[in-house]
N, C-alpha and C. Protein backbone atom coordinates (compact mmCIF):
# COMPACT_ATOMS: atom_id res chain seq x y z
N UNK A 1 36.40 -46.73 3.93
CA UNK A 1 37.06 -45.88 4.90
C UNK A 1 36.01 -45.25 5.78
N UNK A 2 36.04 -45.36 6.62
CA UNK A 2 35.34 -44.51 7.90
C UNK A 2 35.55 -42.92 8.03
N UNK A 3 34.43 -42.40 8.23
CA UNK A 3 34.69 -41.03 8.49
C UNK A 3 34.85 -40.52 10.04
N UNK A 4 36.12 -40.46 9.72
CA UNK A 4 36.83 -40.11 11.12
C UNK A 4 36.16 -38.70 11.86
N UNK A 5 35.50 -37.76 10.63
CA UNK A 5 34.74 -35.81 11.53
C UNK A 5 33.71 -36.07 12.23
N UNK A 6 34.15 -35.81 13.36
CA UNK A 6 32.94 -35.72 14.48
C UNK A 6 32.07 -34.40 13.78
N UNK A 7 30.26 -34.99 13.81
CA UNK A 7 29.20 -34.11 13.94
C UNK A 7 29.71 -32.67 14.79
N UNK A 8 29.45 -31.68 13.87
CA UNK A 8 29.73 -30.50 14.58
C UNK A 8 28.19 -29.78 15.67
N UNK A 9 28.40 -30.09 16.49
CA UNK A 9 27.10 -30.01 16.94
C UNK A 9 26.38 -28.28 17.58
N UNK A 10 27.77 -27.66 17.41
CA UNK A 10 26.92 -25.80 17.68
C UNK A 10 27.19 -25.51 16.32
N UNK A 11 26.88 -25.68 15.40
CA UNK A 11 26.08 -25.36 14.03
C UNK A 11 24.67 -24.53 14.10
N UNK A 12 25.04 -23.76 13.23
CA UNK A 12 23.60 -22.86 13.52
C UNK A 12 22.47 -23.61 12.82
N UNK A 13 21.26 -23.98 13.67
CA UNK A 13 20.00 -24.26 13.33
C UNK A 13 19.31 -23.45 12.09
N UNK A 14 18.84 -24.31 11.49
CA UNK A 14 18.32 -23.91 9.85
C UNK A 14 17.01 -22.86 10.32
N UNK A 15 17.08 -21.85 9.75
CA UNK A 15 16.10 -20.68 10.02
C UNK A 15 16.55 -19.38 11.46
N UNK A 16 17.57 -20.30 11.82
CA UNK A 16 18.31 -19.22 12.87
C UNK A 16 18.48 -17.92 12.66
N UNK A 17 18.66 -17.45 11.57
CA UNK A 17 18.80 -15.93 11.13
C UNK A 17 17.56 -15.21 10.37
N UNK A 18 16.60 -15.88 10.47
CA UNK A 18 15.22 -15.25 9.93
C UNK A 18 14.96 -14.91 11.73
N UNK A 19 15.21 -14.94 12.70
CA UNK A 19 14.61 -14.79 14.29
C UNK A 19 15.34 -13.56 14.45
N UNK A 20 15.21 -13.14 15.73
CA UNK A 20 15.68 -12.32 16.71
C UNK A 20 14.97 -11.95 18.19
N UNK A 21 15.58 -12.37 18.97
CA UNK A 21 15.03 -12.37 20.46
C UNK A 21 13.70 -11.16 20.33
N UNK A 22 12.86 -11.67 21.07
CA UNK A 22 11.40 -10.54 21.29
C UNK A 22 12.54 -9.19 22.02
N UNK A 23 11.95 -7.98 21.48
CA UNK A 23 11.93 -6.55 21.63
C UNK A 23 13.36 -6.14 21.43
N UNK A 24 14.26 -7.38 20.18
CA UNK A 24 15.80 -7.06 19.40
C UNK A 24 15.26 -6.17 18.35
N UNK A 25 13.79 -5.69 17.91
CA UNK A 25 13.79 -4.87 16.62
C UNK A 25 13.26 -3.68 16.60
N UNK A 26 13.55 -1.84 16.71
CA UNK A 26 13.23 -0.87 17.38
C UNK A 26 11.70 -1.20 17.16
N UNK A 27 11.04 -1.69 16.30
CA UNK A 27 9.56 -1.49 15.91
C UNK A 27 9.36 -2.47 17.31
N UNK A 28 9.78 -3.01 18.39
CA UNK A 28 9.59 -3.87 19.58
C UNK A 28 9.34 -2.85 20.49
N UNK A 29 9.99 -2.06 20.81
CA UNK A 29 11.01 -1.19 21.62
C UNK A 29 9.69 -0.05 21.46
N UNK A 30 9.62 0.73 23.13
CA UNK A 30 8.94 1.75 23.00
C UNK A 30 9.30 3.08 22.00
N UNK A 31 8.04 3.68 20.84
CA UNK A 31 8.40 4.51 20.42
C UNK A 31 9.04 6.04 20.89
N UNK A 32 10.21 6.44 20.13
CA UNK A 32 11.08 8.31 20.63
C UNK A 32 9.64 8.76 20.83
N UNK A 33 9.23 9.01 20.16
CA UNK A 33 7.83 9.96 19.66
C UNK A 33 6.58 9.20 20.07
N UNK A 34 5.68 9.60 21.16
CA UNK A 34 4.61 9.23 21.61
C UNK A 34 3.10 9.88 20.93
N UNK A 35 3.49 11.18 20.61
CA UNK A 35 2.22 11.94 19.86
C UNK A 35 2.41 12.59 18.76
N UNK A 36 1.58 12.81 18.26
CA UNK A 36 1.33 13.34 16.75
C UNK A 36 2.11 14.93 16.47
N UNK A 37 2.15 15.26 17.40
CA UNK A 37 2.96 16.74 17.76
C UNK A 37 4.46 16.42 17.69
N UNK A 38 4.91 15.62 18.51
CA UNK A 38 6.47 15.50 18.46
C UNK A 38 6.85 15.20 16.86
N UNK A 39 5.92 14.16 16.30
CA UNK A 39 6.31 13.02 15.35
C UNK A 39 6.27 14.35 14.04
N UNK A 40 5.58 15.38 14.50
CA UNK A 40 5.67 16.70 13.23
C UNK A 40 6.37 17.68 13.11
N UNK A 41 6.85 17.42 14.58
CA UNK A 41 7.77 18.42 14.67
C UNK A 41 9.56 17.37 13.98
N UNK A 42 9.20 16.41 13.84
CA UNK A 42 10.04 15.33 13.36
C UNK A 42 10.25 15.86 12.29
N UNK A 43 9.41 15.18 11.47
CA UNK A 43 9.16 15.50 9.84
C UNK A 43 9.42 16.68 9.12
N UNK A 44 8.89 17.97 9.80
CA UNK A 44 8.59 18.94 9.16
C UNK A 44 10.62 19.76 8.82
N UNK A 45 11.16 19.73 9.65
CA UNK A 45 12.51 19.72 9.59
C UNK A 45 13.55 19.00 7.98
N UNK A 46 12.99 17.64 8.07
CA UNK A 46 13.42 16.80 7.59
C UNK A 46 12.85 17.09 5.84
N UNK A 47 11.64 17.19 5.92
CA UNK A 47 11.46 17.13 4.77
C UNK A 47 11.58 18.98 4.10
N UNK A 48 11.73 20.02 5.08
CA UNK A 48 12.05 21.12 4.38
C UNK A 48 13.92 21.44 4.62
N UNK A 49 14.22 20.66 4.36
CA UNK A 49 15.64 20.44 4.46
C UNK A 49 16.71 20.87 2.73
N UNK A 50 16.78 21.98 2.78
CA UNK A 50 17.63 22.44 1.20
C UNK A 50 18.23 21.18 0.61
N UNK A 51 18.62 20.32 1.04
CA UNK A 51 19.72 19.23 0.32
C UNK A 51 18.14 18.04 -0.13
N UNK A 52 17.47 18.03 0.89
CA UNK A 52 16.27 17.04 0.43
C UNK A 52 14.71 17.58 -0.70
N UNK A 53 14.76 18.78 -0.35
CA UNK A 53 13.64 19.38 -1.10
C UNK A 53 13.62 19.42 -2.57
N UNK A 54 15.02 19.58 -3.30
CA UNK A 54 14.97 19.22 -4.83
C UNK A 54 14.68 17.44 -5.02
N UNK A 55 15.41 16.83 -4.00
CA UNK A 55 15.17 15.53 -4.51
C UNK A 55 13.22 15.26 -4.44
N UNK A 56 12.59 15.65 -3.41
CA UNK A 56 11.55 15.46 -3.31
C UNK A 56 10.64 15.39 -4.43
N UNK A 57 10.91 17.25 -5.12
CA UNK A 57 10.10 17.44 -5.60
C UNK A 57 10.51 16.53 -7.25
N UNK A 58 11.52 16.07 -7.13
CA UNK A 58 11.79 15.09 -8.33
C UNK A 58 10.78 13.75 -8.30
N UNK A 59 10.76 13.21 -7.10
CA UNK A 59 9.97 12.50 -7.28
C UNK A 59 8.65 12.61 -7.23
N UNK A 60 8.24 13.97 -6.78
CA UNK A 60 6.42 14.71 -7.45
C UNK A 60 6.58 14.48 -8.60
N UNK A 61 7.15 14.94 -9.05
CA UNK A 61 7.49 15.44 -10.94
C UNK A 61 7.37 14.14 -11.43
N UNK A 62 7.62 12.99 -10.67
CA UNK A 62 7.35 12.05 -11.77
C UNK A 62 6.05 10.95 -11.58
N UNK A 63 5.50 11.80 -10.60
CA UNK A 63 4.07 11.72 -11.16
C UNK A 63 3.58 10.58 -9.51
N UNK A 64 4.28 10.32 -8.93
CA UNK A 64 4.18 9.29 -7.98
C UNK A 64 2.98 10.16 -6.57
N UNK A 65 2.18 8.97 -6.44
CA UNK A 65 0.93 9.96 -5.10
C UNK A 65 1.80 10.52 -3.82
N UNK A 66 1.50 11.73 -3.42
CA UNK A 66 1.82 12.24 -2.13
C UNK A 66 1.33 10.97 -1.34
N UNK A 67 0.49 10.95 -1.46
CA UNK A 67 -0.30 10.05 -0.14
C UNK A 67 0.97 8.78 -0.21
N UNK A 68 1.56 7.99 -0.92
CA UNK A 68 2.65 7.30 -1.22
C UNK A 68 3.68 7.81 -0.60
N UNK A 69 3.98 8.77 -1.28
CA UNK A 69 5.48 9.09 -0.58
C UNK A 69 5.09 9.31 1.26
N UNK A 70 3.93 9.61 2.00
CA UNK A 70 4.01 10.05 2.77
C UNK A 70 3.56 9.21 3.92
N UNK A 71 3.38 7.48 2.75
CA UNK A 71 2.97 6.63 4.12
C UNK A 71 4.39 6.03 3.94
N UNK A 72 5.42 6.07 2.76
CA UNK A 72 6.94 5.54 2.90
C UNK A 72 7.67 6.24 4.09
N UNK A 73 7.34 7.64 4.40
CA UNK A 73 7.82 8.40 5.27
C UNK A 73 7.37 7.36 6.71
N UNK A 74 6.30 7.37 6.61
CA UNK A 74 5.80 7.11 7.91
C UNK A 74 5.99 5.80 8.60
N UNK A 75 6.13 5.50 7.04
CA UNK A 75 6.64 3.42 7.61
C UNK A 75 7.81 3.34 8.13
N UNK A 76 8.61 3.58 6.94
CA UNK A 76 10.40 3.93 7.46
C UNK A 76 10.63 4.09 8.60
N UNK A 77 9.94 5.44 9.24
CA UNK A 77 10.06 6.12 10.81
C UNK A 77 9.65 4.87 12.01
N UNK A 78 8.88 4.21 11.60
CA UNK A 78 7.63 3.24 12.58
C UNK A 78 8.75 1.77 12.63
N UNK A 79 9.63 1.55 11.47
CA UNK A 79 10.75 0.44 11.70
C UNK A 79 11.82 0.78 12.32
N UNK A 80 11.87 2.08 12.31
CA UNK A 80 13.29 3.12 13.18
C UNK A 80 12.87 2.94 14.11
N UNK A 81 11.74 2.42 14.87
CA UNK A 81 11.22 2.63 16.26
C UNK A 81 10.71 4.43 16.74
N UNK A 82 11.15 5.62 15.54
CA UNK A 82 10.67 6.52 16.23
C UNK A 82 9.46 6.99 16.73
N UNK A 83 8.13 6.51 15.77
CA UNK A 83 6.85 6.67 16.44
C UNK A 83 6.21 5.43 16.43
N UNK A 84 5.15 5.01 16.58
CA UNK A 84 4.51 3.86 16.64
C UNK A 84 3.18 3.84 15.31
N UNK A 85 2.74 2.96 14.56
CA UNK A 85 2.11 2.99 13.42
C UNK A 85 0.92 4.13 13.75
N UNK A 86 0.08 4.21 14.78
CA UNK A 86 -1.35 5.10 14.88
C UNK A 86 -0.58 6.37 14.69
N UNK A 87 0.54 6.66 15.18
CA UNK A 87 0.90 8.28 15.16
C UNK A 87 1.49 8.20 13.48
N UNK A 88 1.81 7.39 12.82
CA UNK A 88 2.19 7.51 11.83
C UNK A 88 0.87 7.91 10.85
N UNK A 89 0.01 7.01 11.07
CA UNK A 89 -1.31 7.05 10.59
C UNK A 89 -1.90 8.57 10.23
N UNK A 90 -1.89 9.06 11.68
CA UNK A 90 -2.27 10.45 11.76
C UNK A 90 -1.26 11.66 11.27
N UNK A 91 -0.12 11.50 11.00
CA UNK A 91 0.42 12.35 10.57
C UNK A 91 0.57 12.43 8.88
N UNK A 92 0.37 11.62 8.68
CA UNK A 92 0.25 11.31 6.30
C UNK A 92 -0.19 12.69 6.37
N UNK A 93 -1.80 12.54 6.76
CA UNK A 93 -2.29 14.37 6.32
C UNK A 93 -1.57 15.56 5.92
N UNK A 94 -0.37 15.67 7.43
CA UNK A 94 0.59 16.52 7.78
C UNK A 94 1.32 16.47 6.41
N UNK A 95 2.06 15.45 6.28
CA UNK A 95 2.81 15.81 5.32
C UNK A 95 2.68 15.36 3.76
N UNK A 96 1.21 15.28 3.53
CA UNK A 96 0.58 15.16 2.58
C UNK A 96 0.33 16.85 2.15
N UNK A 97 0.00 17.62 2.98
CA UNK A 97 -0.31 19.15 3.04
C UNK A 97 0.75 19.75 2.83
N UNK A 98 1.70 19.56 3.56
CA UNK A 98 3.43 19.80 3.39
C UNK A 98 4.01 19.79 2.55
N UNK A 99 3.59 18.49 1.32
CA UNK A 99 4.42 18.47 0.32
C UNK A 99 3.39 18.76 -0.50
N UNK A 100 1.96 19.37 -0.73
CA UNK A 100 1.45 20.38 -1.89
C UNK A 100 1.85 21.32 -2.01
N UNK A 101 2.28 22.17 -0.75
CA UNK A 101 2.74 23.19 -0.23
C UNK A 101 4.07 23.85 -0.71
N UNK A 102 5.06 22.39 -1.04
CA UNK A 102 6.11 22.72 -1.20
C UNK A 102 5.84 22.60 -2.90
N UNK A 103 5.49 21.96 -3.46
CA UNK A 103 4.91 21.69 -5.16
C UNK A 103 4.39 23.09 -5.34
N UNK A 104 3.31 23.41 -4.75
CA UNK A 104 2.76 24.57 -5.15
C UNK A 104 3.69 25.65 -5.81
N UNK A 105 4.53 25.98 -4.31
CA UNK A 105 5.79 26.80 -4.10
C UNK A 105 6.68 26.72 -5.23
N UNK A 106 7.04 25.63 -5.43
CA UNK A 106 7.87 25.66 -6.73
C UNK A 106 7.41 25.27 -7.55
N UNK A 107 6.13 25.40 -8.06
CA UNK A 107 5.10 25.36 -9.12
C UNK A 107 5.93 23.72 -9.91
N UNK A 108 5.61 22.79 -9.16
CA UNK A 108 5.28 21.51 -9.09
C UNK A 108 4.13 21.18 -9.86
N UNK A 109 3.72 20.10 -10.70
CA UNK A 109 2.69 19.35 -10.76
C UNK A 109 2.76 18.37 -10.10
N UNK A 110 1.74 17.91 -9.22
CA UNK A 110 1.54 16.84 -8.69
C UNK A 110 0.24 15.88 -8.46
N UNK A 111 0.39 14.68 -7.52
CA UNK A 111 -1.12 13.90 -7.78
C UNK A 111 -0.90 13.80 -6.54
N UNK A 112 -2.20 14.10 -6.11
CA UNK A 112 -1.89 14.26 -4.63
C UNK A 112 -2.75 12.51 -3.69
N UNK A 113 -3.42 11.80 -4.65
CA UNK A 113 -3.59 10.28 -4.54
C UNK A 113 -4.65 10.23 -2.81
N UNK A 114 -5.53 11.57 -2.95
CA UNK A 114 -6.31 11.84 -1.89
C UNK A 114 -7.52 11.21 -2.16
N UNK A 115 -8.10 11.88 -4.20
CA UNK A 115 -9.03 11.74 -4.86
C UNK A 115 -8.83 10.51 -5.47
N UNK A 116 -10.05 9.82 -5.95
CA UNK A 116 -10.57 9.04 -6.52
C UNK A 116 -10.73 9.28 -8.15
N UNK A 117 -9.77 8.89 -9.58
CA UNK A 117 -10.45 9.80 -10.46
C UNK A 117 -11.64 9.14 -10.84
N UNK A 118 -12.75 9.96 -11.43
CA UNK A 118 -13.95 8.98 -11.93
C UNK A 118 -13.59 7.88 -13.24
N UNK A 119 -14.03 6.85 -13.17
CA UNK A 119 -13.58 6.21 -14.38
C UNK A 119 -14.76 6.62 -15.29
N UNK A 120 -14.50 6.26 -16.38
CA UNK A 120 -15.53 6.81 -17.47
C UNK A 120 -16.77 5.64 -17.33
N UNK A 121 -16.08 4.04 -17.74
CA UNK A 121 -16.77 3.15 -18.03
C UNK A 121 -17.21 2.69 -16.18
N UNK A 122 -18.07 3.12 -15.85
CA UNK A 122 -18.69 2.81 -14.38
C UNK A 122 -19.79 0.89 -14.93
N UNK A 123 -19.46 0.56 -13.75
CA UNK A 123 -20.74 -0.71 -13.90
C UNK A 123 -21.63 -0.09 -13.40
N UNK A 124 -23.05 -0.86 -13.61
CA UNK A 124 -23.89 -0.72 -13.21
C UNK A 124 -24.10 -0.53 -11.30
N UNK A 125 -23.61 -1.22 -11.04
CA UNK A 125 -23.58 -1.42 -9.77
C UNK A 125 -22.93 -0.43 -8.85
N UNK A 126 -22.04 0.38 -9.74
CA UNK A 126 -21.51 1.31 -9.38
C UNK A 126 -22.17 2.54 -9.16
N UNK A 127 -22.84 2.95 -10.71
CA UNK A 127 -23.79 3.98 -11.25
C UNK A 127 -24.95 3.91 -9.80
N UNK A 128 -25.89 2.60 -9.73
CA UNK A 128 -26.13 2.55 -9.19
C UNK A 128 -26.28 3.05 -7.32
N UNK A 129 -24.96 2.75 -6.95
CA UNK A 129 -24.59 2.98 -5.67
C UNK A 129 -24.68 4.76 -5.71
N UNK A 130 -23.73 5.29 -6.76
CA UNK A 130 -23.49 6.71 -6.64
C UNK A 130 -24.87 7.44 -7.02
N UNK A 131 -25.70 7.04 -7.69
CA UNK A 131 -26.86 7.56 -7.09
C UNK A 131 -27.93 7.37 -6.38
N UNK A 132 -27.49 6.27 -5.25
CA UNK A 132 -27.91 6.64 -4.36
C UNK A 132 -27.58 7.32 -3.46
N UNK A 133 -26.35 7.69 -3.16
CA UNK A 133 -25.40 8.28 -2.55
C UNK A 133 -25.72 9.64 -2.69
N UNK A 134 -26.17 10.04 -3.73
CA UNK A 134 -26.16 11.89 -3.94
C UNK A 134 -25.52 11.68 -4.91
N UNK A 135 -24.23 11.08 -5.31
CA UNK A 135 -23.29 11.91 -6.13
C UNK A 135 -23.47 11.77 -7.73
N UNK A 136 -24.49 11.26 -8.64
CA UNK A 136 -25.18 11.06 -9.48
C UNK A 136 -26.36 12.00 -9.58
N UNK A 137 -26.97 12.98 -10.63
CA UNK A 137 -28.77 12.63 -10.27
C UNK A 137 -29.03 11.49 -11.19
N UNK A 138 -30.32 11.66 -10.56
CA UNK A 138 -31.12 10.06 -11.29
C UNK A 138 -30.99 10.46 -13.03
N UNK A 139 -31.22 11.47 -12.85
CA UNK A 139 -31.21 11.75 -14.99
C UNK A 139 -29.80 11.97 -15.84
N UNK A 140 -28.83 11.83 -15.15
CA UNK A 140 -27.43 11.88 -15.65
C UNK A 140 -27.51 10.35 -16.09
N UNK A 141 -27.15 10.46 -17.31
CA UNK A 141 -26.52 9.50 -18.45
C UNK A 141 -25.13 9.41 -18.29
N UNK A 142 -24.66 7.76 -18.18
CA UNK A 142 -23.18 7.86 -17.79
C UNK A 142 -22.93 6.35 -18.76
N UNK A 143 -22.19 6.96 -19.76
CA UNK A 143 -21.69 5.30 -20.41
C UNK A 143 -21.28 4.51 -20.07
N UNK A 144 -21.92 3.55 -20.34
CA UNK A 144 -21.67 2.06 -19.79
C UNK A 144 -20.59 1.79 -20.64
N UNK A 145 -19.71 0.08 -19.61
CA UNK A 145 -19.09 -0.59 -20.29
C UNK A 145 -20.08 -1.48 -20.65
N UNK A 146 -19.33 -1.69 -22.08
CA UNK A 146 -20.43 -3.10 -23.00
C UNK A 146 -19.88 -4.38 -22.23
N UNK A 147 -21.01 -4.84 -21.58
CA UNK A 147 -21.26 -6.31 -21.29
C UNK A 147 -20.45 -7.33 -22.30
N UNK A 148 -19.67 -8.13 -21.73
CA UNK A 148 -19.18 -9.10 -22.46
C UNK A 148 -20.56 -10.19 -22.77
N UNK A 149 -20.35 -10.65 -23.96
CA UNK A 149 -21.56 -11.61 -23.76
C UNK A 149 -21.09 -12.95 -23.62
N UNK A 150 -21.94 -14.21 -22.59
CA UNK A 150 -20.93 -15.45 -22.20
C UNK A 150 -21.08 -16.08 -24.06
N UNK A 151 -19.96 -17.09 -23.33
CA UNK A 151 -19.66 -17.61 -24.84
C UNK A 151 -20.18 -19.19 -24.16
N UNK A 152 -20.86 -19.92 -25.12
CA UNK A 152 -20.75 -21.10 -25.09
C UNK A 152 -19.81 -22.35 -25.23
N UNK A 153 -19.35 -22.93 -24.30
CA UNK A 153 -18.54 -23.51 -24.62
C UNK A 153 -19.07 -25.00 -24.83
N UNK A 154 -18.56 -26.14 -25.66
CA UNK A 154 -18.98 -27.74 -25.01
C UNK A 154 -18.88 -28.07 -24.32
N UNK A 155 -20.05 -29.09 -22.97
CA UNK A 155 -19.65 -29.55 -22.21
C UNK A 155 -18.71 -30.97 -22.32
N UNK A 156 -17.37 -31.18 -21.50
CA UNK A 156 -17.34 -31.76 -21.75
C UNK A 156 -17.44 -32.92 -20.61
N UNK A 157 -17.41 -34.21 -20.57
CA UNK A 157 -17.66 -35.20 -19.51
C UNK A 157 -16.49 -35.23 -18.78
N UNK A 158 -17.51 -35.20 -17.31
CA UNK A 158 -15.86 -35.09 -15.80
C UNK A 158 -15.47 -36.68 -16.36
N UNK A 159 -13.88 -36.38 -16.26
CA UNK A 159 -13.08 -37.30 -16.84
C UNK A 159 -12.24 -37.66 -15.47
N UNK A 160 -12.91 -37.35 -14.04
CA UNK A 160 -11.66 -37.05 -12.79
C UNK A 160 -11.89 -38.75 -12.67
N UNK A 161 -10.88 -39.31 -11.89
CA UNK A 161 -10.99 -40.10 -10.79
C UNK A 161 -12.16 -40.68 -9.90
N UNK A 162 -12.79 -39.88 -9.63
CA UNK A 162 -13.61 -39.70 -8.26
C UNK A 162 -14.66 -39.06 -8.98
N UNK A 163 -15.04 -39.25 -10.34
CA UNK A 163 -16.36 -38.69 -11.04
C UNK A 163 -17.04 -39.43 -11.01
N UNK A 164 -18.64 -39.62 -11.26
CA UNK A 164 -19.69 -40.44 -10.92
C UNK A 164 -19.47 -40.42 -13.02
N UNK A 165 -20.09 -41.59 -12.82
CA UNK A 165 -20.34 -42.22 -14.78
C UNK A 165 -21.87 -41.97 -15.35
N UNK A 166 -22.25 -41.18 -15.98
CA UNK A 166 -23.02 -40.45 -16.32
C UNK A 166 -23.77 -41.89 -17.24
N UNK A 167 -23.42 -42.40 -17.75
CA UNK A 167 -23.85 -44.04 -18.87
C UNK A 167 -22.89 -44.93 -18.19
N UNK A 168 -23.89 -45.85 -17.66
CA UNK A 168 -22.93 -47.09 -17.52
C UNK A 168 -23.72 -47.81 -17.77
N UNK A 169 -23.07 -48.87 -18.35
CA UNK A 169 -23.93 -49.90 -19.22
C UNK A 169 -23.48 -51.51 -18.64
């Protein structure tokens, strides 16, 4: 039997919905907010907001970096089209300060993911660097991690394809 269905030919092209015409996505589109001033006067509203400030500080409390929550802020805003990534950049600080502020206030613990903690077990290379840096003196003793020692293994003979024959006879 013959198949009588004509090819449907305005069928959507495979990958058609991963696209969207250039400047269809606000992050295209000139940013609301041009400077670091507007984009804080944005935020600062938003995040001292009574209905949002318990949720916030829930997620301090559970231990997650300011500096985190405050480049999610900033990304979010930058796909809304409201500022553009450099003003986002520059404002983390803002509300990195903002939300110690508000932790403090309601006697919050938090990690504020600014600092670096020291690790105990430093490499050499590390030790090294930090004192040259200053932040070591030369006579501070700092425990090492123990060196793995290599293990020997057998060699065994390239067995590839395309290996050269080590005995040929």
């Amino acid at each position: 039997m013959i198949n009588d269905k004509q090819p449907e030919i305005n069928a959507p092209i495979p990958g058609m919905s991963l696209t969207a015409p250039l400047g269809g996505r606000p992050w295209q589109q000139p940013p609301q907010m041009a400077s670091v001033e507007e984009a804080i006067d944005y935020y600062v509203p938003k995040l001292m907001d009574r209905e949002f400030v318990p949720e916030l500080l829930t997620i301090i409390e559970l231990g997650i970096p300011l500096t985190t929550i405050a480049n999610s802020f900033q990304l979010a805003s930058v796909m809304e089209g409201k500022h553009s990534i450099d003003v986002g950049i520059l404002v983390i600080p803002v509300l990195v300060e903002l939300m110690i502020t508000l932790a403090d206030a309601n006697e919050v613990e938090y990690v504020s993911g600014m600092s670096r903690e020291k690790e105990k077990g430093l490499s050499n290379a590390q030790i090294a660097l930090a004192k040259k840096k200053g932040m070591l003196d030369a006579d501070t003793e700092v425990e090492e991690k123990p060196t793995p020692e290599p293990t020997e293994e057998p060699e065994e003979p390239n067995m590839g394809l395309m290996s050269r024959r080590e005995n040929v006879q």
